[in-house]
PDB file of N, CA and C in Angstrom:
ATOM      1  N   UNK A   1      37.828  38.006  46.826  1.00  0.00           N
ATOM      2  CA  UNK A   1      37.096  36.932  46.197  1.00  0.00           C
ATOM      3  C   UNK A   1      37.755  36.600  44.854  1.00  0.00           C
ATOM      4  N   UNK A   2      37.823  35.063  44.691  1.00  0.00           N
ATOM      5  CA  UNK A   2      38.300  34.974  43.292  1.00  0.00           C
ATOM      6  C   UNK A   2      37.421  35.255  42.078  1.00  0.00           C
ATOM      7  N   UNK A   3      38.320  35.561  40.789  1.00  0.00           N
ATOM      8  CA  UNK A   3      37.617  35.807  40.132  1.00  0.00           C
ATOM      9  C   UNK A   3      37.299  34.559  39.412  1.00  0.00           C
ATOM     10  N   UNK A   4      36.402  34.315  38.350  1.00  0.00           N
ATOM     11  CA  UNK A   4      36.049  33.058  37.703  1.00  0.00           C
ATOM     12  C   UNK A   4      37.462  32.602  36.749  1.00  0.00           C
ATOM     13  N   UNK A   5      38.140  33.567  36.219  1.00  0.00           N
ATOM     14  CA  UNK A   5      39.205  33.103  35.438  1.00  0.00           C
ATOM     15  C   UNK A   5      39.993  32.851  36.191  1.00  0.00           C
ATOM     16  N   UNK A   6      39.869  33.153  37.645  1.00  0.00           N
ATOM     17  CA  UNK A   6      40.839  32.794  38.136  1.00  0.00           C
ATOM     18  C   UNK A   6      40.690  31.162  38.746  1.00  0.00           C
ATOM     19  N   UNK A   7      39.647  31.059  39.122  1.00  0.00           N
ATOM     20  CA  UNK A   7      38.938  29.498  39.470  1.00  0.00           C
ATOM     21  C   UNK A   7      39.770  28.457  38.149  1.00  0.00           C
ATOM     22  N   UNK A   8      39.005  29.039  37.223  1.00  0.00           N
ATOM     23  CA  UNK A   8      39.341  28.523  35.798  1.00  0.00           C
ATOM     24  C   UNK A   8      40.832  27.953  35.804  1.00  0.00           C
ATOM     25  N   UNK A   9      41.471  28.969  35.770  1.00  0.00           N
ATOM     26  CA  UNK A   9      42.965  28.505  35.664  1.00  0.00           C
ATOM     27  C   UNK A   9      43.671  27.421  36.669  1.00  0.00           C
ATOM     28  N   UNK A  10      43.233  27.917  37.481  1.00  0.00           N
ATOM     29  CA  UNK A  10      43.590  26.594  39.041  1.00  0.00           C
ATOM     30  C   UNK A  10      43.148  25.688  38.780  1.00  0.00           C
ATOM     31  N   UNK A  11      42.086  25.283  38.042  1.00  0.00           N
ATOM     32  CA  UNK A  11      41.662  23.989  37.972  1.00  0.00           C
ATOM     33  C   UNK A  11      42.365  23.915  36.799  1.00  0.00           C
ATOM     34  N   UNK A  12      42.528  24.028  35.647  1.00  0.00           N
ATOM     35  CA  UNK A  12      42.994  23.945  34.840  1.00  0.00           C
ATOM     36  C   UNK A  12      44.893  23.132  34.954  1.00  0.00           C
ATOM     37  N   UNK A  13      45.201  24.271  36.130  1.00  0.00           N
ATOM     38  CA  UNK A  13      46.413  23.817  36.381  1.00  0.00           C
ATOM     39  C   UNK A  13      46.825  22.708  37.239  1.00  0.00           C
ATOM     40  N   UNK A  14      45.826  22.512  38.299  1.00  0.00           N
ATOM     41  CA  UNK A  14      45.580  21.135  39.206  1.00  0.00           C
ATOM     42  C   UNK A  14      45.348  20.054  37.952  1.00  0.00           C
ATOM     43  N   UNK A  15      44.917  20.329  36.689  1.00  0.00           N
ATOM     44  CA  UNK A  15      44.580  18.639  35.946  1.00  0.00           C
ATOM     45  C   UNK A  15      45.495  18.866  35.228  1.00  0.00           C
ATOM     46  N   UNK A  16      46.653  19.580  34.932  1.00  0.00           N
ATOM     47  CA  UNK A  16      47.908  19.532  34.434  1.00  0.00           C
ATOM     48  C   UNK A  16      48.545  18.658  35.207  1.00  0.00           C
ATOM     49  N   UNK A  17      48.828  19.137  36.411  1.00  0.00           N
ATOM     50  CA  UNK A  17      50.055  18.176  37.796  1.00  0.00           C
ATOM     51  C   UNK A  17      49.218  17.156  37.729  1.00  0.00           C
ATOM     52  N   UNK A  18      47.696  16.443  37.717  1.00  0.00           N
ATOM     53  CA  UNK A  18      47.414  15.313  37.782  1.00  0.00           C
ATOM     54  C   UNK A  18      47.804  14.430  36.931  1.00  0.00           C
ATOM     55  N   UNK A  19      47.454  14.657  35.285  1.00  0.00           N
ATOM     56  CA  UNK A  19      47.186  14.431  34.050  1.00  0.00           C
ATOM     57  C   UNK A  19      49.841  14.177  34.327  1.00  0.00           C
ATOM     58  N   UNK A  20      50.105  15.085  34.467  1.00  0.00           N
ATOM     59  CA  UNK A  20      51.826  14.490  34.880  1.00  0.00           C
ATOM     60  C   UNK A  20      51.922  13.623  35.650  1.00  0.00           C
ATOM     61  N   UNK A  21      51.139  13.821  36.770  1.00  0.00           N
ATOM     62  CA  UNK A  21      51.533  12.529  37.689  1.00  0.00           C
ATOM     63  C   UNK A  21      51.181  11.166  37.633  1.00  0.00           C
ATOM     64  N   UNK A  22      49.906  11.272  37.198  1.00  0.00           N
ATOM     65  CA  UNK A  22      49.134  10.057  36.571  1.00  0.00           C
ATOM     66  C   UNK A  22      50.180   9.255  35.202  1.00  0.00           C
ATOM     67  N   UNK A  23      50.717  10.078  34.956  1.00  0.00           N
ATOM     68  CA  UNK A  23      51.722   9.807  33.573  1.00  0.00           C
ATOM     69  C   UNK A  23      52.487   8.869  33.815  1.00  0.00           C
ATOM     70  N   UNK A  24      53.566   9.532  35.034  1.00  0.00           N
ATOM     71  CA  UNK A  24      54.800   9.162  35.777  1.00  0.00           C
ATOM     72  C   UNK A  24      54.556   7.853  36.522  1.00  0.00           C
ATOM     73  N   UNK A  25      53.306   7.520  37.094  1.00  0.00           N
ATOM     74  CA  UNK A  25      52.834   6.564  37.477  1.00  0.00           C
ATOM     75  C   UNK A  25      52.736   5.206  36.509  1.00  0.00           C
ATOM     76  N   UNK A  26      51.955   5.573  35.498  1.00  0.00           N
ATOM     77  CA  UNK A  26      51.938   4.656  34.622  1.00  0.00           C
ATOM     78  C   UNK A  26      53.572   4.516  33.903  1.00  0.00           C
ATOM     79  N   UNK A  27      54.232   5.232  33.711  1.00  0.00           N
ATOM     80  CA  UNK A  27      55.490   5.339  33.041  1.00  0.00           C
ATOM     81  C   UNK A  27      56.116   4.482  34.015  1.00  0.00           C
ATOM     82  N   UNK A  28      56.267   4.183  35.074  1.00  0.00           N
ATOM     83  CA  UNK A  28      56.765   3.610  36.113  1.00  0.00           C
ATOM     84  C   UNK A  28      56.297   1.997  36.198  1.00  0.00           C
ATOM     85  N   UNK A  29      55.066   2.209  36.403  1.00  0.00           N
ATOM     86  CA  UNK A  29      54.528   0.434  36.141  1.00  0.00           C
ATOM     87  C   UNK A  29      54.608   0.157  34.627  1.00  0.00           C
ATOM     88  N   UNK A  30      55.119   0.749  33.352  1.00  0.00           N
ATOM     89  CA  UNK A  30      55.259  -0.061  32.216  1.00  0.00           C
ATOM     90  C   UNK A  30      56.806  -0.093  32.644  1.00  0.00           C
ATOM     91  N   UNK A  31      57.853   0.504  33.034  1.00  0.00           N
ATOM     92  CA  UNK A  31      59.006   0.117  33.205  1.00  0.00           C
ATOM     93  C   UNK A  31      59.631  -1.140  33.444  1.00  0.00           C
ATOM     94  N   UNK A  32      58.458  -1.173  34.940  1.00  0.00           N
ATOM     95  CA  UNK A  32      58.864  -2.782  35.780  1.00  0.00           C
ATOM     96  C   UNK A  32      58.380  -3.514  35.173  1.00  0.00           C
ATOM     97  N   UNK A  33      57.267  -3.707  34.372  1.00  0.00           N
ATOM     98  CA  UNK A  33      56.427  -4.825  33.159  1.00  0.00           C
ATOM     99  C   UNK A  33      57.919  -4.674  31.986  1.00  0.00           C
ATOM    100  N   UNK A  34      58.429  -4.133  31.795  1.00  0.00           N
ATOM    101  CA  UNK A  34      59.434  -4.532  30.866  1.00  0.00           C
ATOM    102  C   UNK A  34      60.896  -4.968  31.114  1.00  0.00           C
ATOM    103  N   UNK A  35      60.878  -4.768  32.522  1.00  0.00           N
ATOM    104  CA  UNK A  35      62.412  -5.336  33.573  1.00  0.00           C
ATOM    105  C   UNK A  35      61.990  -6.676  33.458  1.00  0.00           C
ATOM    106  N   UNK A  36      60.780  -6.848  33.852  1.00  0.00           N
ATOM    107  CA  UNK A  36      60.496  -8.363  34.308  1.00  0.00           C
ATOM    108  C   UNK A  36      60.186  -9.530  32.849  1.00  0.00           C
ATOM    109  N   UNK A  37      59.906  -8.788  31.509  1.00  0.00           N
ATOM    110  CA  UNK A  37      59.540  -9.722  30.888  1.00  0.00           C
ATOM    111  C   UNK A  37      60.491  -9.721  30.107  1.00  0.00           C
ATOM    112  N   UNK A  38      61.511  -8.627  30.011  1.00  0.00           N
ATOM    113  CA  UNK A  38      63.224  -8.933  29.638  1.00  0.00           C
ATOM    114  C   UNK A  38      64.021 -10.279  30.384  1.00  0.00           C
ATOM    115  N   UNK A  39      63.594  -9.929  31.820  1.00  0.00           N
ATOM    116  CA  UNK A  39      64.242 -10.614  32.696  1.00  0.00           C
ATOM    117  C   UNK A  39      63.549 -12.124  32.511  1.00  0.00           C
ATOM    118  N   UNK A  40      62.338 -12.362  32.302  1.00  0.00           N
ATOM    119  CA  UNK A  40      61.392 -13.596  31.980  1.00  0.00           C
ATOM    120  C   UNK A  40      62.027 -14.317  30.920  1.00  0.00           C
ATOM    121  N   UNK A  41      62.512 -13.365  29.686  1.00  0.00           N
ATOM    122  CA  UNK A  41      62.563 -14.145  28.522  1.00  0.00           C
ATOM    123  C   UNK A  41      64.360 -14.179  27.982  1.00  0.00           C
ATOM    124  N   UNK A  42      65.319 -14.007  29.233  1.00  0.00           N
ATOM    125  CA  UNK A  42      66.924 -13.890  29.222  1.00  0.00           C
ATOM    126  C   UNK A  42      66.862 -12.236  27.917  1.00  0.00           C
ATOM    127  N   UNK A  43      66.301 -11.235  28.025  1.00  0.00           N
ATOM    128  CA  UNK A  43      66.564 -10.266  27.603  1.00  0.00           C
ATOM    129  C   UNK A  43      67.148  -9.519  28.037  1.00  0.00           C
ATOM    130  N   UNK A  44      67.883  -8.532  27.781  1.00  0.00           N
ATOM    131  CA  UNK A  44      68.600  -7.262  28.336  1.00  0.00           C
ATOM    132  C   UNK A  44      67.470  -5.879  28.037  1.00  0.00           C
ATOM    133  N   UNK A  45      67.024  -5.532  28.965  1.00  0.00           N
ATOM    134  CA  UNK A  45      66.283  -4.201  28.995  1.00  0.00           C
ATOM    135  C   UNK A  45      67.717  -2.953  28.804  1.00  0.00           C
ATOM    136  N   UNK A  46      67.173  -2.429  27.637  1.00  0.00           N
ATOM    137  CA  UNK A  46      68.546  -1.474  27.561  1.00  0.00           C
ATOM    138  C   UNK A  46      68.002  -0.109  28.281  1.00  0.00           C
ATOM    139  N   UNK A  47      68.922   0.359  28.277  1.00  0.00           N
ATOM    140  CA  UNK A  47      68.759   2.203  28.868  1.00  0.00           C
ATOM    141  C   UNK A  47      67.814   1.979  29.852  1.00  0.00           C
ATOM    142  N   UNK A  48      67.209   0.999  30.664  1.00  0.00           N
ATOM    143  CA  UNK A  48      66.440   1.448  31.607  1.00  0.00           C
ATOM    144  C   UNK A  48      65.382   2.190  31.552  1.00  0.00           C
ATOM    145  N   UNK A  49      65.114   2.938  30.243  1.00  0.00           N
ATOM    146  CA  UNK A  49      63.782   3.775  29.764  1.00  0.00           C
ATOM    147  C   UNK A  49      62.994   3.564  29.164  1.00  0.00           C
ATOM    148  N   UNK A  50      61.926   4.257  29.083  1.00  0.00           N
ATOM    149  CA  UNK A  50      61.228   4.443  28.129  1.00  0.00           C
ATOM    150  C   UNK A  50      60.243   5.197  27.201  1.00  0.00           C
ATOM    151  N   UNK A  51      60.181   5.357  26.400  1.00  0.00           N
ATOM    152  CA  UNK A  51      59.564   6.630  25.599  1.00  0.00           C
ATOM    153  C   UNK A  51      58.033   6.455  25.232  1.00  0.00           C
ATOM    154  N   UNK A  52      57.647   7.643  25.617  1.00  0.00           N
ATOM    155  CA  UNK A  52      55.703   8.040  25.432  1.00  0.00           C
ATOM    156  C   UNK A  52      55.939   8.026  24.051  1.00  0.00           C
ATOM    157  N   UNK A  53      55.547   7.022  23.398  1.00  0.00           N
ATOM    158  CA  UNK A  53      54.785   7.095  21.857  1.00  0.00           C
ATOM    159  C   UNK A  53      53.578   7.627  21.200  1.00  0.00           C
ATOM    160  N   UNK A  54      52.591   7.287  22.256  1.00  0.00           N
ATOM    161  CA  UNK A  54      50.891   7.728  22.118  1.00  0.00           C
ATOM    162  C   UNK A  54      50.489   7.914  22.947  1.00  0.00           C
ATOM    163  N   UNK A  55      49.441   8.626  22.855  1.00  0.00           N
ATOM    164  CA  UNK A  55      48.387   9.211  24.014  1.00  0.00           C
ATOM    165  C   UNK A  55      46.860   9.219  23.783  1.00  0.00           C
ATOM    166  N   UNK A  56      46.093   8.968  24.153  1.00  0.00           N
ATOM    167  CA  UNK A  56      44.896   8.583  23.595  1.00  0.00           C
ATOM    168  C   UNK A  56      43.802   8.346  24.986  1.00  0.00           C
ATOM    169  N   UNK A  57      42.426   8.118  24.616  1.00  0.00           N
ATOM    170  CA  UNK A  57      41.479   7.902  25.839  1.00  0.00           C
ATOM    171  C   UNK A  57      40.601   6.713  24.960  1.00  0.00           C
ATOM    172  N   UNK A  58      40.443   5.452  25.749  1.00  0.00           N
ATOM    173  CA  UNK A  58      40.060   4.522  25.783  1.00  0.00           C
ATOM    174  C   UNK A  58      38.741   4.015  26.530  1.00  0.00           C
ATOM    175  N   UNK A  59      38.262   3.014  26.594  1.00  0.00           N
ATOM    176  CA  UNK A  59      36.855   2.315  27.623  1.00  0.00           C
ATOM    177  C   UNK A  59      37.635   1.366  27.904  1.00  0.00           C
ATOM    178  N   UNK A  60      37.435   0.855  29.173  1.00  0.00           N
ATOM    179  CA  UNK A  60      38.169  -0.395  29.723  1.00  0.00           C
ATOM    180  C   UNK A  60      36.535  -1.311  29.543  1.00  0.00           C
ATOM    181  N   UNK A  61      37.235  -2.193  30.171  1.00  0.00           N
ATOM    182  CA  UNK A  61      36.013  -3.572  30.345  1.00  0.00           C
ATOM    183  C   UNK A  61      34.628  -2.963  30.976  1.00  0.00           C
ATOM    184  N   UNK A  62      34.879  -2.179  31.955  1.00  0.00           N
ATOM    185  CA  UNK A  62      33.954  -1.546  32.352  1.00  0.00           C
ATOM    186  C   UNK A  62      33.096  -0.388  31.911  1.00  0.00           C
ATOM    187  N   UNK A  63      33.602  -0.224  30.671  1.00  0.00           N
ATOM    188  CA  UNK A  63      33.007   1.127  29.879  1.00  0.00           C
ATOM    189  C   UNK A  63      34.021   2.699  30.340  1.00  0.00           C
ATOM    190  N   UNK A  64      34.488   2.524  31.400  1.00  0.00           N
ATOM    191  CA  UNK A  64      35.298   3.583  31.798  1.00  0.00           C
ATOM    192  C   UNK A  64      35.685   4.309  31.001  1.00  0.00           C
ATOM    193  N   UNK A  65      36.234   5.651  31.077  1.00  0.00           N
ATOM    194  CA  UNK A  65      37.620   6.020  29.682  1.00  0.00           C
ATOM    195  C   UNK A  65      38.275   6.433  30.605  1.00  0.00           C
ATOM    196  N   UNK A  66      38.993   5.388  29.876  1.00  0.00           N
ATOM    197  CA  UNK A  66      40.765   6.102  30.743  1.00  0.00           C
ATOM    198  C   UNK A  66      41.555   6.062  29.634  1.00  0.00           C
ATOM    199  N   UNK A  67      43.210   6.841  29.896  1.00  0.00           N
ATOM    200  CA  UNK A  67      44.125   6.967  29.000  1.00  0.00           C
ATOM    201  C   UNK A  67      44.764   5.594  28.799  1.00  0.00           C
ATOM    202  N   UNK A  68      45.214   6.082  27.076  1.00  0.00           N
ATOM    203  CA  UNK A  68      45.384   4.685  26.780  1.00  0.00           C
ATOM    204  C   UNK A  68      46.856   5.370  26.375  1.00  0.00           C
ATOM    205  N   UNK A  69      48.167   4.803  26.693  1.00  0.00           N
ATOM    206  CA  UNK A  69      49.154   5.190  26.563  1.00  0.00           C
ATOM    207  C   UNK A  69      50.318   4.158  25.857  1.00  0.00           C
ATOM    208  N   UNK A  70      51.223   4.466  25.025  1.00  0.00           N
ATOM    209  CA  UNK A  70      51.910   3.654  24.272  1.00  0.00           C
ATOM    210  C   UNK A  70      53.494   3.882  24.631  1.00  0.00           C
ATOM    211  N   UNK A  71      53.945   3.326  25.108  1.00  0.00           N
ATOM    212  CA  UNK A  71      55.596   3.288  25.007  1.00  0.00           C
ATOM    213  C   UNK A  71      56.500   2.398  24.802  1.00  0.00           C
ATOM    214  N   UNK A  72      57.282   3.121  23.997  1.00  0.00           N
ATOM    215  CA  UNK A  72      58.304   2.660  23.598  1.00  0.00           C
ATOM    216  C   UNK A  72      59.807   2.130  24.272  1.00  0.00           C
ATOM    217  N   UNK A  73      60.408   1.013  23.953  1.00  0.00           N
ATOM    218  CA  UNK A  73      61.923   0.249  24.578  1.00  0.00           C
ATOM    219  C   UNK A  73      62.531   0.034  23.934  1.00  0.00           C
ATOM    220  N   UNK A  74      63.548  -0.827  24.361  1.00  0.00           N
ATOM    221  CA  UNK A  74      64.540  -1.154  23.704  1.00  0.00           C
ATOM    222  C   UNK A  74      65.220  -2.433  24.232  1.00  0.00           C
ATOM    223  N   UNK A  75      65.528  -3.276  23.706  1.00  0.00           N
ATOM    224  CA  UNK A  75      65.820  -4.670  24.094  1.00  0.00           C
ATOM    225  C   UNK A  75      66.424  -5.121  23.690  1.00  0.00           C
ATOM    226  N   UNK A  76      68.011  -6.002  24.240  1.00  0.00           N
ATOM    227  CA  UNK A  76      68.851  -6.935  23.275  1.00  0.00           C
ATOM    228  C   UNK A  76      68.888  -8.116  23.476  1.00  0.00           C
ATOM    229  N   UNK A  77      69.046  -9.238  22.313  1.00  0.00           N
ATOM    230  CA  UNK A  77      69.087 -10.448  22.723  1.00  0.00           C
ATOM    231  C   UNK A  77      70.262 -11.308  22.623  1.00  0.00           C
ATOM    232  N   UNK A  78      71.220 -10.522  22.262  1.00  0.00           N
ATOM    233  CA  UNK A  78      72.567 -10.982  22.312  1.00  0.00           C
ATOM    234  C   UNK A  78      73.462  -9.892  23.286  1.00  0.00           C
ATOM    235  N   UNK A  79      72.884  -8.806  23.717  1.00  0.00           N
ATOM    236  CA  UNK A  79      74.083  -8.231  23.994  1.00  0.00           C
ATOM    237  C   UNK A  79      74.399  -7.150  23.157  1.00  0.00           C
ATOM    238  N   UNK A  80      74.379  -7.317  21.763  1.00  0.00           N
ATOM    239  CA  UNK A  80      75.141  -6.638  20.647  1.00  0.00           C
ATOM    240  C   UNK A  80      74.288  -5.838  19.453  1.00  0.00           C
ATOM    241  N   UNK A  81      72.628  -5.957  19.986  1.00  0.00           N
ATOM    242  CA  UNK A  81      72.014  -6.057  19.113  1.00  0.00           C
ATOM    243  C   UNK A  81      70.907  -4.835  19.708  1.00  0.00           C
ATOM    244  N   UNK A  82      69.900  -4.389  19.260  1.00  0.00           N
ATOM    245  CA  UNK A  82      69.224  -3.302  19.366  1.00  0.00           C
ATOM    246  C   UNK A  82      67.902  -4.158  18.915  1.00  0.00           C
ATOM    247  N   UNK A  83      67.183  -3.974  19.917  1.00  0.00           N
ATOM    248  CA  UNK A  83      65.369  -4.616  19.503  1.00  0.00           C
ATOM    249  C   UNK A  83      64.356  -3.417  19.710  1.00  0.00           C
ATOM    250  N   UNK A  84      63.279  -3.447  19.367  1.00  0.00           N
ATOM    251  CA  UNK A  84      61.919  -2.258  19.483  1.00  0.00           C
ATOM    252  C   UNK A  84      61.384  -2.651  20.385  1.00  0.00           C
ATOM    253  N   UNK A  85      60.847  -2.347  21.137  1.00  0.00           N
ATOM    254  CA  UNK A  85      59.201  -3.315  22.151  1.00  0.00           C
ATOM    255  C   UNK A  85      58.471  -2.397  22.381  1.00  0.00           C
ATOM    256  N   UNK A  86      57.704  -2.807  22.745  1.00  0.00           N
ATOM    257  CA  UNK A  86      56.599  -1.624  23.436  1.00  0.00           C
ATOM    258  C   UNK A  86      55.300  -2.239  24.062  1.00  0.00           C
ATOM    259  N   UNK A  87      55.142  -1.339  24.879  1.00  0.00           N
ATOM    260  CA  UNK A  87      53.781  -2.073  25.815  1.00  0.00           C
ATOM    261  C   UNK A  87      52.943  -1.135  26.104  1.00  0.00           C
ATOM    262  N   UNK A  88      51.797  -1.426  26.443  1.00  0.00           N
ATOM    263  CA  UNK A  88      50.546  -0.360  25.838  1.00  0.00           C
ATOM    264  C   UNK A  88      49.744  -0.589  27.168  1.00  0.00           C
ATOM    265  N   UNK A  89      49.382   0.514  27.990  1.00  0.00           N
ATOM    266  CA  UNK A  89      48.425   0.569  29.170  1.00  0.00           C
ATOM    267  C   UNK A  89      47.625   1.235  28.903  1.00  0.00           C
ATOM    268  N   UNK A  90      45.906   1.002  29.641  1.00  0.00           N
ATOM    269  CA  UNK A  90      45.077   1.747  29.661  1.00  0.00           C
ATOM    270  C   UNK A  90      44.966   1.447  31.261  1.00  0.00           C
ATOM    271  N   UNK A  91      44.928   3.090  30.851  1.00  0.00           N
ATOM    272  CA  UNK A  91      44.612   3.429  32.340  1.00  0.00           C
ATOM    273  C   UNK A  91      46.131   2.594  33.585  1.00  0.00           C
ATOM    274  N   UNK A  92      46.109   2.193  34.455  1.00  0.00           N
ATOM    275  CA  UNK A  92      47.031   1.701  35.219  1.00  0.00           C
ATOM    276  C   UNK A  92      47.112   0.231  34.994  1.00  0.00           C
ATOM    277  N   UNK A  93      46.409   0.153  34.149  1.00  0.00           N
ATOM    278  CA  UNK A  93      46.560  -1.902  33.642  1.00  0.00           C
ATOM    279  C   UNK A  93      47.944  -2.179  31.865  1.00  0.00           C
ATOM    280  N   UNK A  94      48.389  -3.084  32.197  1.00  0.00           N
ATOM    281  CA  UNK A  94      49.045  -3.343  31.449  1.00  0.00           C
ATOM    282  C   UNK A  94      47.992  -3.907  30.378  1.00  0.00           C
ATOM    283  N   UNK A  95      48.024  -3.611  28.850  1.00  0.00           N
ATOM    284  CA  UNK A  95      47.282  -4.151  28.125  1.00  0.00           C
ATOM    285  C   UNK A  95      48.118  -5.476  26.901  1.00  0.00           C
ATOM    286  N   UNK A  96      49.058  -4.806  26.770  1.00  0.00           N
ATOM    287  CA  UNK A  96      50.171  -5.641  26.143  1.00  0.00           C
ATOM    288  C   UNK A  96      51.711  -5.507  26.238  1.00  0.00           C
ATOM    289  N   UNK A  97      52.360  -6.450  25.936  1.00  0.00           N
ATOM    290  CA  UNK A  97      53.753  -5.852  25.660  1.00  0.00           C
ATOM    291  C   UNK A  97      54.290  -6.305  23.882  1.00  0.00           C
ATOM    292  N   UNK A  98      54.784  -5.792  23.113  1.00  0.00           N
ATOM    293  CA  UNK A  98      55.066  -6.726  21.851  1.00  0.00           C
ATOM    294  C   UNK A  98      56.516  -6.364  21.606  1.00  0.00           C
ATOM    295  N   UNK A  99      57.408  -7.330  21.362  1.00  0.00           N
ATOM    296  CA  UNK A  99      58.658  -7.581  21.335  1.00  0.00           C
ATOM    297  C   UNK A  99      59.104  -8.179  20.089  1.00  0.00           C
ATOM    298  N   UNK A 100      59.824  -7.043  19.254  1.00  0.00           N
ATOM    299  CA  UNK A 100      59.777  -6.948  17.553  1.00  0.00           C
ATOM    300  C   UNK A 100      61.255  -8.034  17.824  1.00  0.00           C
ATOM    301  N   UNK A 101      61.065  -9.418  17.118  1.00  0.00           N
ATOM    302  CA  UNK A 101      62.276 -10.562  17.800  1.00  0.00           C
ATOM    303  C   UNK A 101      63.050 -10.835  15.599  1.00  0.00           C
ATOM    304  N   UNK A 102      63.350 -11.391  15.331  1.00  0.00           N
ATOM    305  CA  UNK A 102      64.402 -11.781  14.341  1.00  0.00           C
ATOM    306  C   UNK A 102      63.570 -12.588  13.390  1.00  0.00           C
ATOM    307  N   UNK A 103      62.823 -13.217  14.430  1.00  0.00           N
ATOM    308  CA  UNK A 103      62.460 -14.393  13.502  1.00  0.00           C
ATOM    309  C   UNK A 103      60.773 -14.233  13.717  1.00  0.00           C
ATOM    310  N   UNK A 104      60.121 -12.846  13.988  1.00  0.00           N
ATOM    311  CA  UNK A 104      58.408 -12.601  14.395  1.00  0.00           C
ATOM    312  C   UNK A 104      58.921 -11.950  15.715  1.00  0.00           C
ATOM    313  N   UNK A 105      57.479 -10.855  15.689  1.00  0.00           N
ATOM    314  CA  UNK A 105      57.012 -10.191  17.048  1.00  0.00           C
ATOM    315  C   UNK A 105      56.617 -11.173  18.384  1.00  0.00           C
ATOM    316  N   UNK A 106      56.794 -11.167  19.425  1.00  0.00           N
ATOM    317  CA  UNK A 106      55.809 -11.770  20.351  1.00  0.00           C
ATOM    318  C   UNK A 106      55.314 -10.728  21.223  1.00  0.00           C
ATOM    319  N   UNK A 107      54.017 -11.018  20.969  1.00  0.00           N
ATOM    320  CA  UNK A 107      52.767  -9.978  21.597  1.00  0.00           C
ATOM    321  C   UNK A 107      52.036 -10.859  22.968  1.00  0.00           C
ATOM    322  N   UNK A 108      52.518 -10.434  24.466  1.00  0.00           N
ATOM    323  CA  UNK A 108      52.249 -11.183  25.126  1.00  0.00           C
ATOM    324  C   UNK A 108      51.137 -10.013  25.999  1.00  0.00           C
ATOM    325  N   UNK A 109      50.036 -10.458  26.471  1.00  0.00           N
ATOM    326  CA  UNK A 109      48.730 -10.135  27.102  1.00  0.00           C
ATOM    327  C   UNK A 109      48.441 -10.587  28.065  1.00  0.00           C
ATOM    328  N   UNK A 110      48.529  -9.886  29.272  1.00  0.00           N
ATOM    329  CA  UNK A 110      48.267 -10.479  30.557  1.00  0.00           C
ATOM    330  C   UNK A 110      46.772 -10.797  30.794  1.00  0.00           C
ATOM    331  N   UNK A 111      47.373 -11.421  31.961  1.00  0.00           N
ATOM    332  CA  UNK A 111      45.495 -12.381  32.011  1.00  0.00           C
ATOM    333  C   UNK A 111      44.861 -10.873  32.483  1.00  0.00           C
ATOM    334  N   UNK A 112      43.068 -10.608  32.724  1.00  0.00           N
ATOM    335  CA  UNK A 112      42.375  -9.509  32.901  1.00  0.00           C
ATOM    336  C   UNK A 112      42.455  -9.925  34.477  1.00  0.00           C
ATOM    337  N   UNK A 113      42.047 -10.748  35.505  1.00  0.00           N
ATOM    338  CA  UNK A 113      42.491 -10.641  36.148  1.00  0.00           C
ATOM    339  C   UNK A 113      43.740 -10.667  37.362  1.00  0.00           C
ATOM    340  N   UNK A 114      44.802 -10.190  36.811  1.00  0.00           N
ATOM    341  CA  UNK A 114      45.417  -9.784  38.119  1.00  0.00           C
ATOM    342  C   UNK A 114      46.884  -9.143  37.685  1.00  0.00           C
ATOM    343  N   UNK A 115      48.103  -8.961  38.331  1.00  0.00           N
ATOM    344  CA  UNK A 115      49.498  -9.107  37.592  1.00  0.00           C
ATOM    345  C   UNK A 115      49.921 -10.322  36.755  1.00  0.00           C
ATOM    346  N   UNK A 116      50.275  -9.870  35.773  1.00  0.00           N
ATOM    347  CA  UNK A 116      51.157 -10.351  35.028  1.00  0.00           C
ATOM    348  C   UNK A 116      52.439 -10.692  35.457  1.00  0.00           C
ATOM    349  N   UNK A 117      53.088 -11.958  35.250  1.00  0.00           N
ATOM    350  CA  UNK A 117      54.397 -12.474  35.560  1.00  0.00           C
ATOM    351  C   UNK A 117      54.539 -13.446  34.857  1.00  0.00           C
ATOM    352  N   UNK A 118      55.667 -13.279  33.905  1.00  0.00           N
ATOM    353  CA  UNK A 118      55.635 -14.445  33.037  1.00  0.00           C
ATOM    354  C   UNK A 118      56.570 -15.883  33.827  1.00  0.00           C
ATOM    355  N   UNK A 119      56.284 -17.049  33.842  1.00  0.00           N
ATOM    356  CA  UNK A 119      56.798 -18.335  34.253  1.00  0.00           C
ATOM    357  C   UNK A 119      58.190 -18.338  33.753  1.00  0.00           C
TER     358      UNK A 119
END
């Protein structure tokens, strides 16, 4: 029979691999939200990556809490040049993307209902 610390720990360790995978997931759909709005606005998405900035727990529209996660890019607009961006999900929804540009940021917000694709 298990013991209780032992219960303890298994669960403990099952919301570790979730709490990663759930990560990797979202790390994955802010990727393609930043291929596409590079690709939307003649940008170069550099390195293909991107970096966990924040971590946090949020309420969606629905009162929910889900994680609210921040990452960081990198973007050029010549080619030659190095930009910041970053786009911010809660939970598996894109909440923003903001794209630090030369002349002002543009902070673009997808509609609440559905994907985002910029024209």
């Amino acid at each position: 029979m298990l013991s209780l610390q032992t219960v303890v720990l298994l669960a403990l360790m099952a919301g570790l691999v979730w709490l990663w995978s759930d990560s990797r997931g979202a790390a994955e759909r802010a990727a393609a939200v930043c291929r596409n709005t590079c690709r939307d606005l003649n940008l170069q998405f550099l390195d293909q990556a991107l970096a966990l900035s924040g971590l946090g727990i949020a309420r969606n529209t629905d009162g929910r809490l889900k994680f609210l996660r921040q990452f960081r890019f990198e973007f050029s607009t010549t080619g030659a040049d190095r930009r910041q961006g970053r786009v911010t999900m809660l939970g598996a929804r894109v909440e923003s993307v903001l794209l630090d540009q030369p002349d002002g940021s543009i902070l673009i917000v997808p509609p609440q209902d559905g994907v985002h694709r910029l024209n």
